[in-house]
C-alpha atoms as a PDB file:
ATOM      1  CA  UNK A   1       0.000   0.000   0.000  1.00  0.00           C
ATOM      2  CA  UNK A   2       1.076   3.422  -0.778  1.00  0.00           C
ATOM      3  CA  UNK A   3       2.057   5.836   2.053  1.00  0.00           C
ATOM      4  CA  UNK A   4       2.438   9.008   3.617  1.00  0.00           C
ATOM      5  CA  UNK A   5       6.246  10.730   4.285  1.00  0.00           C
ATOM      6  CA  UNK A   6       5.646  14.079   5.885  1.00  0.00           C
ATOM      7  CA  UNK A   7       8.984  16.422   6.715  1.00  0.00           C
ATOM      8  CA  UNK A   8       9.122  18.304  10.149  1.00  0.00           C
ATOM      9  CA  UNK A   9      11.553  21.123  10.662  1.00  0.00           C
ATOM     10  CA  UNK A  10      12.338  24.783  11.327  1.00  0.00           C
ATOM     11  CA  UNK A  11      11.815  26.716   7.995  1.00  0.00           C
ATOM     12  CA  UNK A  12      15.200  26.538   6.323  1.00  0.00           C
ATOM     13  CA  UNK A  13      16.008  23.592   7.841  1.00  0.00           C
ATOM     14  CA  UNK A  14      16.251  21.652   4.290  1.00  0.00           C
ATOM     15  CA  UNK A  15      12.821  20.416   3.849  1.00  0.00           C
ATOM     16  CA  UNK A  16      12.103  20.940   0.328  1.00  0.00           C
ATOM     17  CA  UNK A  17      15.601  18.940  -0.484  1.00  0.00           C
ATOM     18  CA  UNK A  18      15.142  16.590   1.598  1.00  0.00           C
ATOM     19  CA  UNK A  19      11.611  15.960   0.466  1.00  0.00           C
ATOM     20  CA  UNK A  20      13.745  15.525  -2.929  1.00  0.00           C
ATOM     21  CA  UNK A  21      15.681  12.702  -1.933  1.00  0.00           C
ATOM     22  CA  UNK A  22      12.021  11.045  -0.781  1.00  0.00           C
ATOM     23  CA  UNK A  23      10.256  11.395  -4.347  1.00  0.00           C
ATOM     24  CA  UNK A  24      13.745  10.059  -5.753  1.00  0.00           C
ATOM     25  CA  UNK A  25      13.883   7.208  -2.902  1.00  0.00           C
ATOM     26  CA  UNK A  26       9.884   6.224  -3.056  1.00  0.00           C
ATOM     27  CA  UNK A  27       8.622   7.455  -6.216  1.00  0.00           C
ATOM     28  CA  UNK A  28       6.752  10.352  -4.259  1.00  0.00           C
ATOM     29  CA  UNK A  29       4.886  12.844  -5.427  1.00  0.00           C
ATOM     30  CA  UNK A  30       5.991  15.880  -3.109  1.00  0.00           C
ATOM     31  CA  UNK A  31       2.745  18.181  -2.115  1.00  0.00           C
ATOM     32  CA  UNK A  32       4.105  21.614  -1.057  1.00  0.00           C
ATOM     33  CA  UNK A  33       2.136  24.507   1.318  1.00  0.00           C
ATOM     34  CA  UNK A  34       5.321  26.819  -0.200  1.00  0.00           C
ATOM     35  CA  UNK A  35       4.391  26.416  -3.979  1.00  0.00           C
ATOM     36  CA  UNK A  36       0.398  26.603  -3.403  1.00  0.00           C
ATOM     37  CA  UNK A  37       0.861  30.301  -1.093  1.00  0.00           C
ATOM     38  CA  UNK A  38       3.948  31.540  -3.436  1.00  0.00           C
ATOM     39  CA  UNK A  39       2.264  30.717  -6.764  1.00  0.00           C
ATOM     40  CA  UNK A  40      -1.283  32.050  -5.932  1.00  0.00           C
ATOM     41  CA  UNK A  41      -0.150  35.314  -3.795  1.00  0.00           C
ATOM     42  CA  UNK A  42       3.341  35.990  -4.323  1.00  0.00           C
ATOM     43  CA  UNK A  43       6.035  36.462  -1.824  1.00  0.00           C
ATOM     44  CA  UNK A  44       3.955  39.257   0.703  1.00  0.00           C
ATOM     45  CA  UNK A  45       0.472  37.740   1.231  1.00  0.00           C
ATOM     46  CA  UNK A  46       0.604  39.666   4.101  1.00  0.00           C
ATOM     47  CA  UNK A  47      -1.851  39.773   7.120  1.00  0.00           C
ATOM     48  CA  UNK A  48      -3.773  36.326   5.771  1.00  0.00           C
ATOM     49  CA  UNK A  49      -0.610  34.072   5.218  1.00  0.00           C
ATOM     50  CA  UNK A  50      -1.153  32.130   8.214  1.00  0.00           C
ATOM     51  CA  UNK A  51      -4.900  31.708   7.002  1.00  0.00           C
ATOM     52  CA  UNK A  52      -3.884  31.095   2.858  1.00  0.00           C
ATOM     53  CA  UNK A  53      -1.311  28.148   4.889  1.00  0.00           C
ATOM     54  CA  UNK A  54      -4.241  26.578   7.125  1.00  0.00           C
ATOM     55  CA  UNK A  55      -6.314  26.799   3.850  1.00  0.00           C
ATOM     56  CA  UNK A  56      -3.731  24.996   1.511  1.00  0.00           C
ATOM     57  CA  UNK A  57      -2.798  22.241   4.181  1.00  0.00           C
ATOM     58  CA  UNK A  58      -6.658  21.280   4.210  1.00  0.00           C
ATOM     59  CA  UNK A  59      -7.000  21.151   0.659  1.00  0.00           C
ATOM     60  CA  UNK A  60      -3.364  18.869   0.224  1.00  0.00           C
ATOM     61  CA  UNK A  61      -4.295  16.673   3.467  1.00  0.00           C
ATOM     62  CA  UNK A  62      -7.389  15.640   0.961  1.00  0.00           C
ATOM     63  CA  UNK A  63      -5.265  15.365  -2.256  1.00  0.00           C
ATOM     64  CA  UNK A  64      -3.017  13.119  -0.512  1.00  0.00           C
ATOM     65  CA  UNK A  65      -5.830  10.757   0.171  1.00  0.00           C
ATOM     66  CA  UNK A  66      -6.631  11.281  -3.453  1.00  0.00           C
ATOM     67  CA  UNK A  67      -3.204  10.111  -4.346  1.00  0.00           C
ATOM     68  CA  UNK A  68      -2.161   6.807  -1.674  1.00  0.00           C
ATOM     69  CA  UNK A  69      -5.455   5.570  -2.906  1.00  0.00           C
ATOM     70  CA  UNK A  70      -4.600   6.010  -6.216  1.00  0.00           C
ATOM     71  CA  UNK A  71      -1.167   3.844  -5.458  1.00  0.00           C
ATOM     72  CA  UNK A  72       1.288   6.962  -4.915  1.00  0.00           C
ATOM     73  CA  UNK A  73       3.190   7.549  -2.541  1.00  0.00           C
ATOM     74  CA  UNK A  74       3.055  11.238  -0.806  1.00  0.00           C
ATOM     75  CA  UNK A  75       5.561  13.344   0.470  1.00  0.00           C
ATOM     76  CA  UNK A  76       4.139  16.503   2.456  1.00  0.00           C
ATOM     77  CA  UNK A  77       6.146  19.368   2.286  1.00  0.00           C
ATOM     78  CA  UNK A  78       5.659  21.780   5.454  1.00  0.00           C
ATOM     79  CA  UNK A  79       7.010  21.952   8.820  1.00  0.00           C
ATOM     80  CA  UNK A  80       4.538  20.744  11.499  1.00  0.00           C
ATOM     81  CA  UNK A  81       5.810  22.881  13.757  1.00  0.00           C
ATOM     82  CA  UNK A  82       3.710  21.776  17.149  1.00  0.00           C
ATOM     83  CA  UNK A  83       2.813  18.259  18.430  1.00  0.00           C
ATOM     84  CA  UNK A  84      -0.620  19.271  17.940  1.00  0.00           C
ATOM     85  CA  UNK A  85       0.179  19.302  14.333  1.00  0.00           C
ATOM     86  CA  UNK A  86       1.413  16.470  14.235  1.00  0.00           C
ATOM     87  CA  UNK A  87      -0.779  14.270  16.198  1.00  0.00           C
ATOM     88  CA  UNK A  88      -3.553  15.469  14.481  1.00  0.00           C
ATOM     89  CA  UNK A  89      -1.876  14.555  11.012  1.00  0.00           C
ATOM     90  CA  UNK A  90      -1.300  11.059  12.499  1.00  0.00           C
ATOM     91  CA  UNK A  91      -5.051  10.832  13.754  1.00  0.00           C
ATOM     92  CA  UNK A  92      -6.312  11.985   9.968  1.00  0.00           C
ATOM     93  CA  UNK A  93      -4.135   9.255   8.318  1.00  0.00           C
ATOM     94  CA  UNK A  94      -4.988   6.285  10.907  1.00  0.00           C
ATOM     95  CA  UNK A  95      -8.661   7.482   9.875  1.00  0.00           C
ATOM     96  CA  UNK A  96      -8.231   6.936   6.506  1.00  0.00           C
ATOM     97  CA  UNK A  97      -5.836   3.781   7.044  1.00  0.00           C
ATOM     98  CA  UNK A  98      -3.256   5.023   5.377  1.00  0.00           C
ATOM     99  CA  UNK A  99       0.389   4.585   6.740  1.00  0.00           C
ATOM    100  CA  UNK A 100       2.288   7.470   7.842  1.00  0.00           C
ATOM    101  CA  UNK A 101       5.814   8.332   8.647  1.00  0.00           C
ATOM    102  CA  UNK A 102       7.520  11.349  10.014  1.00  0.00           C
ATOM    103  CA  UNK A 103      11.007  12.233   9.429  1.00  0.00           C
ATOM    104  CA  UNK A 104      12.797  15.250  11.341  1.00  0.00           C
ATOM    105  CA  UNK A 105      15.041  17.099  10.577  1.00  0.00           C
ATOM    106  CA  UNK A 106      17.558  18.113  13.411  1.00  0.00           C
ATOM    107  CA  UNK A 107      19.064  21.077  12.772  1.00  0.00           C
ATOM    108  CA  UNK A 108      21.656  23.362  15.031  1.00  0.00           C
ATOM    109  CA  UNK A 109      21.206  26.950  16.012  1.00  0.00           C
ATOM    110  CA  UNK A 110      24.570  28.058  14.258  1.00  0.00           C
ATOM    111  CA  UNK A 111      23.367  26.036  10.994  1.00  0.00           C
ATOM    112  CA  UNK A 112      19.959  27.111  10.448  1.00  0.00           C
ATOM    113  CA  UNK A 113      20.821  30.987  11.207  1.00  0.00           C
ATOM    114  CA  UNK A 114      23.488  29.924   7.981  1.00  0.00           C
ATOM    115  CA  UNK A 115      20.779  28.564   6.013  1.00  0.00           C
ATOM    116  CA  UNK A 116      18.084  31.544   7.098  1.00  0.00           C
ATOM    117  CA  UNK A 117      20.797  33.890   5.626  1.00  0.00           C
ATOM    118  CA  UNK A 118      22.076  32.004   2.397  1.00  0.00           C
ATOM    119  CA  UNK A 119      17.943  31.765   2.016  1.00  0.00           C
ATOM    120  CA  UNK A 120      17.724  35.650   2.049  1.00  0.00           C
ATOM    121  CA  UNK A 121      20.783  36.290   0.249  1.00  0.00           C
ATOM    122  CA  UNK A 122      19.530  34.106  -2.981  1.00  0.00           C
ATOM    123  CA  UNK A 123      15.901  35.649  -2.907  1.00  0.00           C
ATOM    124  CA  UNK A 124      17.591  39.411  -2.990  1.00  0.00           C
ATOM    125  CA  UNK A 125      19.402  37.566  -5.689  1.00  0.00           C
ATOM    126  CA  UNK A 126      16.572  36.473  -7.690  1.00  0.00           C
ATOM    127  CA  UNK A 127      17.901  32.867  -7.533  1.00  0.00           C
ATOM    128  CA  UNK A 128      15.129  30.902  -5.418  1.00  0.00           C
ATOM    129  CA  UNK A 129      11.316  32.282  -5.336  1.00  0.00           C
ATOM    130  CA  UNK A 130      11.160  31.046  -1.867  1.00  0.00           C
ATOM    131  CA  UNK A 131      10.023  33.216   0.893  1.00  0.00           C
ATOM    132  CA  UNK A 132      12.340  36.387   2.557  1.00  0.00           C
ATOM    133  CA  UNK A 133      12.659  35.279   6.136  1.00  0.00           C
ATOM    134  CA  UNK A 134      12.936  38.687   7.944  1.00  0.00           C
ATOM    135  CA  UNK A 135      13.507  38.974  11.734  1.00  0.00           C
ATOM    136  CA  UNK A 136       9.888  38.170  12.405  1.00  0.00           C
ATOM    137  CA  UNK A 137       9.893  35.731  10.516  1.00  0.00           C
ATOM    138  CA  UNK A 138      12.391  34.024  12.027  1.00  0.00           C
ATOM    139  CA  UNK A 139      11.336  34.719  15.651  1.00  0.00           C
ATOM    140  CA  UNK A 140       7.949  33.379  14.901  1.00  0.00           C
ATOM    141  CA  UNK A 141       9.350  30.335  13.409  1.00  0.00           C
ATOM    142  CA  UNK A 142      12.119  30.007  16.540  1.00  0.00           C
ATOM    143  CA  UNK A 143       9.161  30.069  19.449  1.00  0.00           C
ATOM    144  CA  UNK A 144       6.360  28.474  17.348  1.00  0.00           C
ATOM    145  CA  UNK A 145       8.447  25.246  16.624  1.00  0.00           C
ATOM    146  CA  UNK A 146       8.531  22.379  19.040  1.00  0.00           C
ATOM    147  CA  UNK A 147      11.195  19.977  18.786  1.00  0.00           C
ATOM    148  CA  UNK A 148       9.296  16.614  18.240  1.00  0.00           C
ATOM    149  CA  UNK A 149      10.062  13.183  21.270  1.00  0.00           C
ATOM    150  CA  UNK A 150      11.868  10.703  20.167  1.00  0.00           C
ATOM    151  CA  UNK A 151       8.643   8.510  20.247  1.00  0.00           C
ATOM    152  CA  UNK A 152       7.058  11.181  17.726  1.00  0.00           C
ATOM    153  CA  UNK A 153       9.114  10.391  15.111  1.00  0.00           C
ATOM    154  CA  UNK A 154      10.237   7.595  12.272  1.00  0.00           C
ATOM    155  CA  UNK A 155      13.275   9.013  11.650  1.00  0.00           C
ATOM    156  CA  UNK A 156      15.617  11.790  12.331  1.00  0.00           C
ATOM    157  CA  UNK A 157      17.336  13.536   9.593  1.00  0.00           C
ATOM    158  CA  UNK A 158      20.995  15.097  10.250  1.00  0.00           C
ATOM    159  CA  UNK A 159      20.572  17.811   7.452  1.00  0.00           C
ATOM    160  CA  UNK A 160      24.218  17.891   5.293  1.00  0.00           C
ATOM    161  CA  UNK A 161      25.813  16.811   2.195  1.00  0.00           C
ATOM    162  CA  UNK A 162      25.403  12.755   3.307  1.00  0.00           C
ATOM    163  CA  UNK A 163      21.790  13.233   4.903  1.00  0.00           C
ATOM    164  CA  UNK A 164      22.179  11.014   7.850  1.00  0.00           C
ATOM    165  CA  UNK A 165      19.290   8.865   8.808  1.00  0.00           C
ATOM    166  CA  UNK A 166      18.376   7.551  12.272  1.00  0.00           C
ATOM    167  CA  UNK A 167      15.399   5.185  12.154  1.00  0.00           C
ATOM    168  CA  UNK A 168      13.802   2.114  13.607  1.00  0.00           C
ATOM    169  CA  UNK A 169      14.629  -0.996  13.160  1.00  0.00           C
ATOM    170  CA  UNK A 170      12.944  -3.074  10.810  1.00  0.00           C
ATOM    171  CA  UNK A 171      12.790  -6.782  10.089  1.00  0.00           C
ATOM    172  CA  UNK A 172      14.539  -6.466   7.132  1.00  0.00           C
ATOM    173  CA  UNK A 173      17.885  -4.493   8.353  1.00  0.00           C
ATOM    174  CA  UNK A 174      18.927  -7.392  10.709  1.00  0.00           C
ATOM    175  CA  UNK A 175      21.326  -9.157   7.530  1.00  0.00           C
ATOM    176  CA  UNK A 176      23.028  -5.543   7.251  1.00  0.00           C
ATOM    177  CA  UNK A 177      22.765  -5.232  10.911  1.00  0.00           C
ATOM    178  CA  UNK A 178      24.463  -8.665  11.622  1.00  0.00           C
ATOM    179  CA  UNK A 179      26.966  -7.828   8.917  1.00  0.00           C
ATOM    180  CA  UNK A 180      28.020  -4.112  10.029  1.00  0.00           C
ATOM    181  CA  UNK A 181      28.326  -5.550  13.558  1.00  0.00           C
ATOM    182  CA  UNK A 182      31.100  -8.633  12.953  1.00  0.00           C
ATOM    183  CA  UNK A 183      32.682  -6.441  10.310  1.00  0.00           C
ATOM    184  CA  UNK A 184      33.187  -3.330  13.115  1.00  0.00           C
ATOM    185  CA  UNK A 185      34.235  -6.158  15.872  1.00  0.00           C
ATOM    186  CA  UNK A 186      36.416  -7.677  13.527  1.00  0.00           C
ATOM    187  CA  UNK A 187      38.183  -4.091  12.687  1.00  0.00           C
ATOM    188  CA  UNK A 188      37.634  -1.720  15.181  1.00  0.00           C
ATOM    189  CA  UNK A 189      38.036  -3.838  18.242  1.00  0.00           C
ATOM    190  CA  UNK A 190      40.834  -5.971  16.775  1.00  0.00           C
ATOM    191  CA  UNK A 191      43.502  -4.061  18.918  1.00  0.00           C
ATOM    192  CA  UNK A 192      41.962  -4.702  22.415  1.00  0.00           C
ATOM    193  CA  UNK A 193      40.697  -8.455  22.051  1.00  0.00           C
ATOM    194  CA  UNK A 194      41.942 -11.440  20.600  1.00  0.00           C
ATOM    195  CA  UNK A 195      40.350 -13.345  17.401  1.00  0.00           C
ATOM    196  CA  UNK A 196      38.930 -16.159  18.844  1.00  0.00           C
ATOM    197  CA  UNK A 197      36.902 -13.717  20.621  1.00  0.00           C
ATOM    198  CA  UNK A 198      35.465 -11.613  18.421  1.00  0.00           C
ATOM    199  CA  UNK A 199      34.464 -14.399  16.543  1.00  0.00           C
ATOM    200  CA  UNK A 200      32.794 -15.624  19.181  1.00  0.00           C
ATOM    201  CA  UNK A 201      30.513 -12.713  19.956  1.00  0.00           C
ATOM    202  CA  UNK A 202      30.570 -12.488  15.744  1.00  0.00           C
ATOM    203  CA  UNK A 203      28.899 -16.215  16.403  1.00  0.00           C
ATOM    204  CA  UNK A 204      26.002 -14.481  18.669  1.00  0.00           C
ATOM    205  CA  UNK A 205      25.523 -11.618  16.519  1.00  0.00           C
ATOM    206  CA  UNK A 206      23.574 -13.103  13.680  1.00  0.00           C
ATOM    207  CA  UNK A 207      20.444 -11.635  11.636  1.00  0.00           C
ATOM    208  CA  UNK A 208      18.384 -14.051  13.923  1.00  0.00           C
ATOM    209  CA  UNK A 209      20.213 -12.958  17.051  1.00  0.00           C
ATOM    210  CA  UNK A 210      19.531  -9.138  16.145  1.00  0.00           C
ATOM    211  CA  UNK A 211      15.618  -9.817  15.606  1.00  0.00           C
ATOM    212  CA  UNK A 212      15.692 -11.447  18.610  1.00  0.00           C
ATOM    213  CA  UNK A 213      16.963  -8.253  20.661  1.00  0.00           C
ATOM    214  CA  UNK A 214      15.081  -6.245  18.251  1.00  0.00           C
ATOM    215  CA  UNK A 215      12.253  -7.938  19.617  1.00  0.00           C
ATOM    216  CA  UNK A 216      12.317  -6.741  23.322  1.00  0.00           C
ATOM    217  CA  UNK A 217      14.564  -3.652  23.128  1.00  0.00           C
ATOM    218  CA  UNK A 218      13.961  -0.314  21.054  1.00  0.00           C
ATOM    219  CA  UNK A 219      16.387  -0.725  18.287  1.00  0.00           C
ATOM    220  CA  UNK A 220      17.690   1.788  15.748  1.00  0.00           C
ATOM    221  CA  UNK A 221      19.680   2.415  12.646  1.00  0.00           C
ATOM    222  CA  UNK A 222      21.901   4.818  11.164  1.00  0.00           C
ATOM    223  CA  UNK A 223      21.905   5.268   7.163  1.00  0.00           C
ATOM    224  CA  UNK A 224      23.772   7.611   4.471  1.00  0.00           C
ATOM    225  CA  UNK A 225      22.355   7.115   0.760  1.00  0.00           C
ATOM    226  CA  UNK A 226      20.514   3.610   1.649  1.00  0.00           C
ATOM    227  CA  UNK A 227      23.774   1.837   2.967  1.00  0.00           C
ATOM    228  CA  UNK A 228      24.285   0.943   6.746  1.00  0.00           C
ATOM    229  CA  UNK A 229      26.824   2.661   8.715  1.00  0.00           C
ATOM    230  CA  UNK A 230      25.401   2.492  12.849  1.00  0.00           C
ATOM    231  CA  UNK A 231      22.954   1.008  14.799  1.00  0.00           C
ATOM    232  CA  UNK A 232      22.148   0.722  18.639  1.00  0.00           C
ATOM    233  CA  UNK A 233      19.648  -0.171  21.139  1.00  0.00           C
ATOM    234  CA  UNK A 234      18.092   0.567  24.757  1.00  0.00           C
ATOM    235  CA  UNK A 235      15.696  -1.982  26.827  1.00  0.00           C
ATOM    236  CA  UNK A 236      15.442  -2.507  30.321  1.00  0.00           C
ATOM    237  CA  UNK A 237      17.568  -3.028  32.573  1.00  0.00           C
ATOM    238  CA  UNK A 238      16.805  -6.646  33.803  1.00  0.00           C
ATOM    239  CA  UNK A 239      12.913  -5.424  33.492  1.00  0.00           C
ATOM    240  CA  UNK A 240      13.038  -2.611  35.779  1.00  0.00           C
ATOM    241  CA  UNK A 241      11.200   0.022  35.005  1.00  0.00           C
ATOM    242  CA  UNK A 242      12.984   3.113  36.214  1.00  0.00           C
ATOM    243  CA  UNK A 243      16.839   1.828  34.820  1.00  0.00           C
ATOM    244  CA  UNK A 244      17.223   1.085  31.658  1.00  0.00           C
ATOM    245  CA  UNK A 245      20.408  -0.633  29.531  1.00  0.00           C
ATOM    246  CA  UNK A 246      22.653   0.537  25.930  1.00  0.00           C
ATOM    247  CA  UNK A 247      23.362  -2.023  23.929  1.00  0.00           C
ATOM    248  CA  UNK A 248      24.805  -3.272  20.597  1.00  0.00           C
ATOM    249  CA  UNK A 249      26.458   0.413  19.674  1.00  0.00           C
ATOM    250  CA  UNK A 250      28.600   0.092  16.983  1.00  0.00           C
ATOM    251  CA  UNK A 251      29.846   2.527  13.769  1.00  0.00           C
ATOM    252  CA  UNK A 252      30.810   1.807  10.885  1.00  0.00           C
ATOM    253  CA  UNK A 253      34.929   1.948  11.118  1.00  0.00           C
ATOM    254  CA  UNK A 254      35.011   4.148   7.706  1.00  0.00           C
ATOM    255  CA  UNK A 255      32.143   6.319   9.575  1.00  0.00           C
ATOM    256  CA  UNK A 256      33.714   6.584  13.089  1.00  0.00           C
ATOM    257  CA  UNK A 257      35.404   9.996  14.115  1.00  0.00           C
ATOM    258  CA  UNK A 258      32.475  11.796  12.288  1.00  0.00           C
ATOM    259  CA  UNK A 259      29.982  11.867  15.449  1.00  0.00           C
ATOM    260  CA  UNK A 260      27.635   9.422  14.418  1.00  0.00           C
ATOM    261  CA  UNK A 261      28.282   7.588  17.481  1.00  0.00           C
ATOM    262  CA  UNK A 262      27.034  10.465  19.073  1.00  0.00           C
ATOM    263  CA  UNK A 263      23.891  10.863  17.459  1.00  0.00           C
ATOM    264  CA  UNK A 264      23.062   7.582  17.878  1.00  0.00           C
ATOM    265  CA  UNK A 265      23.035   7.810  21.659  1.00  0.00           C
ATOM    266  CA  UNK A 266      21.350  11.251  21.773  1.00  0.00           C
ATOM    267  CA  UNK A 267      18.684   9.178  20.042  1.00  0.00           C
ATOM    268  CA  UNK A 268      18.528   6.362  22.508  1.00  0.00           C
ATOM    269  CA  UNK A 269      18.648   8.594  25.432  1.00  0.00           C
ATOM    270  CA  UNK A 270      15.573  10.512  23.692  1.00  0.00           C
ATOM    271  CA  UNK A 271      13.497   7.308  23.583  1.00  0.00           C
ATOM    272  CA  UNK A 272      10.780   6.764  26.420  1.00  0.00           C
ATOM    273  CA  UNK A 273      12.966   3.793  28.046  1.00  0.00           C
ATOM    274  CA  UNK A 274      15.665   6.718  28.642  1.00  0.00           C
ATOM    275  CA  UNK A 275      13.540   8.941  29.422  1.00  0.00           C
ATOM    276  CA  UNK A 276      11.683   6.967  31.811  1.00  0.00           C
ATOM    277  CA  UNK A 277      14.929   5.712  33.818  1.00  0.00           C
ATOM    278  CA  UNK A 278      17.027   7.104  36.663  1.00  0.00           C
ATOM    279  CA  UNK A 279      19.954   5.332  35.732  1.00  0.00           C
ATOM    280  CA  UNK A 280      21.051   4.336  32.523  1.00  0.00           C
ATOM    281  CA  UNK A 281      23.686   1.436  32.127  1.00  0.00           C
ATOM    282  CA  UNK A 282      26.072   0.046  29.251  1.00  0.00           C
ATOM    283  CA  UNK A 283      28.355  -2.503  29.129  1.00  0.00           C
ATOM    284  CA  UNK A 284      31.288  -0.779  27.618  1.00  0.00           C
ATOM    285  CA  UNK A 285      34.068  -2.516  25.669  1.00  0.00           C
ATOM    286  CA  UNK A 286      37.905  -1.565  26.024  1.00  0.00           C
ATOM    287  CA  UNK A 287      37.708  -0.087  22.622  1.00  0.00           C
ATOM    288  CA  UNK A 288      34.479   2.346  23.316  1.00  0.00           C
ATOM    289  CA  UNK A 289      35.643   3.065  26.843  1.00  0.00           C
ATOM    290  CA  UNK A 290      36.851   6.956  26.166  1.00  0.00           C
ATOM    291  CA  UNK A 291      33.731   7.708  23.900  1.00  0.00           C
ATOM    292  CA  UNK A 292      31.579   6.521  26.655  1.00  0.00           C
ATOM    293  CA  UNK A 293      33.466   8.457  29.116  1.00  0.00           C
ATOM    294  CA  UNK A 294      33.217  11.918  26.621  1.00  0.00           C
ATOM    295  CA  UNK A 295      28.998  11.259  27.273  1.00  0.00           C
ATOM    296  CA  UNK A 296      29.237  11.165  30.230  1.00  0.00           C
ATOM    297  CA  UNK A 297      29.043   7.360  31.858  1.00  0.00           C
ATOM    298  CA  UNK A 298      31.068   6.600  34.594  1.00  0.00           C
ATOM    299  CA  UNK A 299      32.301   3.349  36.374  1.00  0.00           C
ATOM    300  CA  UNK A 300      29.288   1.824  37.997  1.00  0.00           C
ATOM    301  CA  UNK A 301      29.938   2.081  41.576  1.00  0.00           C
ATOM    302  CA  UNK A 302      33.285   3.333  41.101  1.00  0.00           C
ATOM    303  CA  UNK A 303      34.623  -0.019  39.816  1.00  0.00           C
ATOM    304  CA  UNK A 304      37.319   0.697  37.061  1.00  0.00           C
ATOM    305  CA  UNK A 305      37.797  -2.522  36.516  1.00  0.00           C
ATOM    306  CA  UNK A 306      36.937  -5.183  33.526  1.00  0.00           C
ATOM    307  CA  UNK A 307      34.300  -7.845  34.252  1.00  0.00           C
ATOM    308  CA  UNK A 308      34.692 -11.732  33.490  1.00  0.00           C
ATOM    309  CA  UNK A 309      33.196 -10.803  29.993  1.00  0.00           C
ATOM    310  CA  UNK A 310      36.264  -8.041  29.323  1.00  0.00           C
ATOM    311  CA  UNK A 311      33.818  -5.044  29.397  1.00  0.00           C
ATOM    312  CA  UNK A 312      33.526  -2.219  31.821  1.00  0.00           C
ATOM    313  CA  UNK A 313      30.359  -1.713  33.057  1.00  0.00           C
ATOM    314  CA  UNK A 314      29.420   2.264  32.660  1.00  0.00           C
ATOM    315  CA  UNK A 315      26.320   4.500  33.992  1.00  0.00           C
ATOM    316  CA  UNK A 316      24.727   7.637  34.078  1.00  0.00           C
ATOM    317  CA  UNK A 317      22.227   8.743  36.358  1.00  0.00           C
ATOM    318  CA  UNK A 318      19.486  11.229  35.183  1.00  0.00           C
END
């Protein structure tokens, strides 16, 4: 069944690109509130824009429909700014029973006040017919936008030249999960543990093995153009509800150094089994020991010391 992509962002926060890369990636057809208000009243609608916007989302919302049910996929091109926004875009979609998938894109202060003036500088320029985001503008855009939960979400977008991804597991990433695992452990890790053990845990670390902690943790993914390079997980710890456990981090080697690592635990300790916790734990290997440290995890209870497994067991309290 055809489905539903919608983009949520700050304006210039790469949204019309990156809704782009989803017609090329899903054979979308992208429907834009931008193109509808520019092309009927021009760059200064004034007063009614916010009115002319509410009007143009109802009538796309309905096209949309028009279109999954015709077999095409969708790709909405606004903002959906609030959570109000976008819970009620989730409830019109479940009403219709049409799948629907948001994908955020995370932007910095420092980089979207870049964007907001190369924006500006290539309307003066007559080089873009997007809007001129003036100080108001951008104000209103700053303290109307709310920064969507983890648990909102499908995936989060780092907005650059590579477009990195961080999604949900699905079923069918656990062969490229397995296989970006032993590869890592056989590279990265190669200096702190001997062979036979790596391909030990490279024995445990199967697609089967990775559905099966799929299954009872919240697992994630990190992608650049469709190939593999991170993934991680958080569950509980030992089913407690108020500590929760990391687990299988690992990057890429060609992709480590380039804060993807990072990311990925940002996104972990935005999901509701972070959030939820007062302590957070994860079994640390010699190799990702400093990293760990940088985020600050320290020695649980103090212990420096490597358990009977050869890990160090890190935590962070909230």
């Amino acid at each position: 069944m055809a489905c539903v992509y919608m983009t949520c962002g700050k304006i210039c926060s790469g949204k019309s690109t990156y809704a782009r890369e989803l017609r090329r990636r899903y054979h979308a057809a992208i429907l834009s509130v931008d193109e509808i208000t520019l092309a009927l009243f021009g760059r200064e609608p004034g007063e009614m824009l916010d009115e002319y916007v509410q009007r143009a989302e109802t009538y796309l919302y309905g096209k949309s429909v028009e279109l999954v049910e015709t077999g095409v996929n969708v790709a909405l091109d606004w903002g959906f700014w609030t959570k109000r926004e976008r819970d009620e875009a989730r409830a019109f979609y479940a009403a219709h029973g049409i799948p629907c998938f948001f994908h955020y894109l995370d932007i910095g202060d420092e980089e979207w006040r870049r964007r907001v003036q190369k924006r500006n500088a290539d309307v003066l320029a007559g080089k873009t017919s997007a809007y001129y985001v003036d100080e108001g503008l951008a104000r209103k855009a700053a303290d109307l936008f709310e920064p969507p939960a983890v648990s909102e979400i499908d995936a989060r977008v780092i907005p650059d030249e590579k477009n990195m991804i961080i999604r949900r597991f699905q079923e069918a990433d656990a062969p490229a999960v397995s296989e970006l695992i032993i590869h890592t452990l056989r590279v990265s890790n190669a200096k702190d543990y001997p062979p036979e053990m790596l391909e030990e845990l490279a024995l445990h670390m199967q697609p089967g093995d990775i559905l099966s902690r799929a299954a009872w943790t919240h697992f994630y993914v990190a992608e650049e153009a469709e190939k593999m390079i991170g993934c991680g997980a958080i569950g509980p710890y030992w089913g407690r509800e108020d500590e929760s456990s990391l687990f299988t981090i690992f990057v890429l080697p060609g992709c480590q150094g380039r804060g993807v690592g990072r990311r990925i635990v940002e996104t972990l300790e935005g999901d509701e089994y972070a959030l939820r916790a007062k302590r957070i734990e994860i079994p640390a290997s010699v190799t990702g020991l400093p990293f760990y440290r940088k985020l600050g995890y320290d020695f649980k209870n103090g212990c420096a010391e490597l358990d009977e497994e050869r890990l160090y067991r890190l935590e962070k309290f909230r």
